[in-house]
C-alpha atoms as a PDB file:
ATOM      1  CA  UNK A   1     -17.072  72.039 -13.489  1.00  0.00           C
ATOM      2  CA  UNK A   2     -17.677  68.200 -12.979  1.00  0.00           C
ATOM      3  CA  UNK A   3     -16.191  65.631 -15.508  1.00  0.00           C
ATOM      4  CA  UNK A   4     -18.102  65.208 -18.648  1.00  0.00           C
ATOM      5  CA  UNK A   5     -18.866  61.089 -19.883  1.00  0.00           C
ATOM      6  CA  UNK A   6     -19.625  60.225 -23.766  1.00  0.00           C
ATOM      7  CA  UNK A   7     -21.751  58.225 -22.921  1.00  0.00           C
ATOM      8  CA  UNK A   8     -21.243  56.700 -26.750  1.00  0.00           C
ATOM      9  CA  UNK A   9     -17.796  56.106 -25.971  1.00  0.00           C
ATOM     10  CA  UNK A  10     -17.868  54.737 -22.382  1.00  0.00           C
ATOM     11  CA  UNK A  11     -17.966  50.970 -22.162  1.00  0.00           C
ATOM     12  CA  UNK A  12     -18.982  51.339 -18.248  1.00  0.00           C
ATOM     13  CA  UNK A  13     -15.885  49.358 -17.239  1.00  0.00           C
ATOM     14  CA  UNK A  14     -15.795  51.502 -14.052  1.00  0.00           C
ATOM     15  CA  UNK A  15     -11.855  52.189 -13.875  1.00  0.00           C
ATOM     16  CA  UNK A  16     -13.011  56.020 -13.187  1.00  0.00           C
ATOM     17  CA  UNK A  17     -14.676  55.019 -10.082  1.00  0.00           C
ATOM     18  CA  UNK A  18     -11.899  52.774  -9.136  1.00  0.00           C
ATOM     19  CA  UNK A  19      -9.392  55.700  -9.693  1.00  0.00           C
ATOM     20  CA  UNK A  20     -10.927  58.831  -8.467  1.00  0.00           C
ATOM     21  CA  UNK A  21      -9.720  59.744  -5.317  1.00  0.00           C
ATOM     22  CA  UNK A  22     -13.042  61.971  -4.287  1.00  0.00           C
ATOM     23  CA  UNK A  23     -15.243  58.975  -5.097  1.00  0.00           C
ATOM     24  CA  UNK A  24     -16.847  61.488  -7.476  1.00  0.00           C
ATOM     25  CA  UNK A  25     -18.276  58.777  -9.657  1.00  0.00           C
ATOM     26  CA  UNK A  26     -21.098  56.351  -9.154  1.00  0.00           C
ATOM     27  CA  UNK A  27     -21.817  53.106 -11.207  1.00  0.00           C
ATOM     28  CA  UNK A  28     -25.705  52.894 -11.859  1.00  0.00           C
ATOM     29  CA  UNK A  29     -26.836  50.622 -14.096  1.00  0.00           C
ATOM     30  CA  UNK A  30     -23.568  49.218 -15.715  1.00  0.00           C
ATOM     31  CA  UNK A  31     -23.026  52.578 -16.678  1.00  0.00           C
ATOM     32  CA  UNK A  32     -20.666  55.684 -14.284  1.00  0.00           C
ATOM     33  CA  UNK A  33     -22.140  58.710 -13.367  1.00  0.00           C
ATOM     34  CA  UNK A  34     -20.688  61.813 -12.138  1.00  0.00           C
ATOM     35  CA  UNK A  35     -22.857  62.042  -8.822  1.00  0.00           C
ATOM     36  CA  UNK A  36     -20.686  64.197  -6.888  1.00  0.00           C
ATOM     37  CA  UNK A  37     -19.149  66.728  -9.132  1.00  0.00           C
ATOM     38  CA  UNK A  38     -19.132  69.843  -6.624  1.00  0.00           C
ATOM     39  CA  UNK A  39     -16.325  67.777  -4.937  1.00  0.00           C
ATOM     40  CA  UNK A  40     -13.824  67.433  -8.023  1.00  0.00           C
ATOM     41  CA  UNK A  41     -10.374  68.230  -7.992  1.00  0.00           C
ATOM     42  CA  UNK A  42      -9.961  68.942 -11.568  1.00  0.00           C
ATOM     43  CA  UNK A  43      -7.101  66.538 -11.142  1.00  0.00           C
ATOM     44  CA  UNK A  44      -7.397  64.386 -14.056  1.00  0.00           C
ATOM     45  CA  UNK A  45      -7.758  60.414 -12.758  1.00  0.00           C
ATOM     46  CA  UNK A  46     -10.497  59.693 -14.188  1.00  0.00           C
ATOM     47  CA  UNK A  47      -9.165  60.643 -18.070  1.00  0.00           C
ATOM     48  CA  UNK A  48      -6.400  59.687 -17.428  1.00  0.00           C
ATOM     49  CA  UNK A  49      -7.452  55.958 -16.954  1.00  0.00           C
ATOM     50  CA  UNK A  50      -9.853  56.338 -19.398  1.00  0.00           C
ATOM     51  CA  UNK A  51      -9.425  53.278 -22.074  1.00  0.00           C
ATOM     52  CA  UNK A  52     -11.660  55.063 -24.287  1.00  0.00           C
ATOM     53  CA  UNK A  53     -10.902  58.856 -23.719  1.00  0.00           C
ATOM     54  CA  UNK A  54     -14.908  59.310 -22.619  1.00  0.00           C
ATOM     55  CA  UNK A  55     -13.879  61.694 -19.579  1.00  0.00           C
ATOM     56  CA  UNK A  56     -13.421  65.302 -20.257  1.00  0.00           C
ATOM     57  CA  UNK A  57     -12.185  67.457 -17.510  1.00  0.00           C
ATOM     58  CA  UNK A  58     -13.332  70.896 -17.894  1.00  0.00           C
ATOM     59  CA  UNK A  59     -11.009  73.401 -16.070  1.00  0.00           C
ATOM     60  CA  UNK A  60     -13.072  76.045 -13.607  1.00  0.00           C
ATOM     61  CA  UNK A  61     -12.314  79.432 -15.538  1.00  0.00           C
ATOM     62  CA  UNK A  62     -10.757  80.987 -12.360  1.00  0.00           C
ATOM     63  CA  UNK A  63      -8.050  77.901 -12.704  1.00  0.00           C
ATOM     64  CA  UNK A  64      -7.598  77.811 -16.718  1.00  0.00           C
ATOM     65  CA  UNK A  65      -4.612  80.580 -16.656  1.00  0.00           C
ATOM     66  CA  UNK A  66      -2.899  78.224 -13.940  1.00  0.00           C
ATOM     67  CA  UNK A  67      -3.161  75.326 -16.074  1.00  0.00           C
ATOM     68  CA  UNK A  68      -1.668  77.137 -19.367  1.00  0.00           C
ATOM     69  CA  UNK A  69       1.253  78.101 -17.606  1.00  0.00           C
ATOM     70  CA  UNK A  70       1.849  74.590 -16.241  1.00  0.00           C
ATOM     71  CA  UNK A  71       1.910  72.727 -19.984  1.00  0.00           C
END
């Protein structure tokens, strides 16, 4: 599943852009957009730079055991 932007909490910075190694996000109009999301990682950049938390990764289900045992 792509990343997710509240788009009420975004301030459009761009540091998700700058950050994401898959060049997943786009900035159009002052504002990023997830233009690529089929070619996520799921590795967690993006929200992890977030100032504002806006970015919410979504795990795939097939990965979301993985991930549980990992915390």
């Amino acid at each position: 599943m792509p990343p997710k932007i509240n788009g009420d909490a975004c301030t459009g910075c761009g540091r998700c852009t700058e950050v994401c190694p898959l060049d997943v996000f786009r900035m159009v109009d002052g504002s990023p957009q997830v233009l690529y999301g089929d070619e996520c990682w799921h590795c967690g950049c993006c929200a992890m730079e977030c100032t504002t938390g806006a970015i919410r990764i979504e795990l795939p289900l097939q990965m979301r055991p993985v991930a549980r045992r990992i915390k």
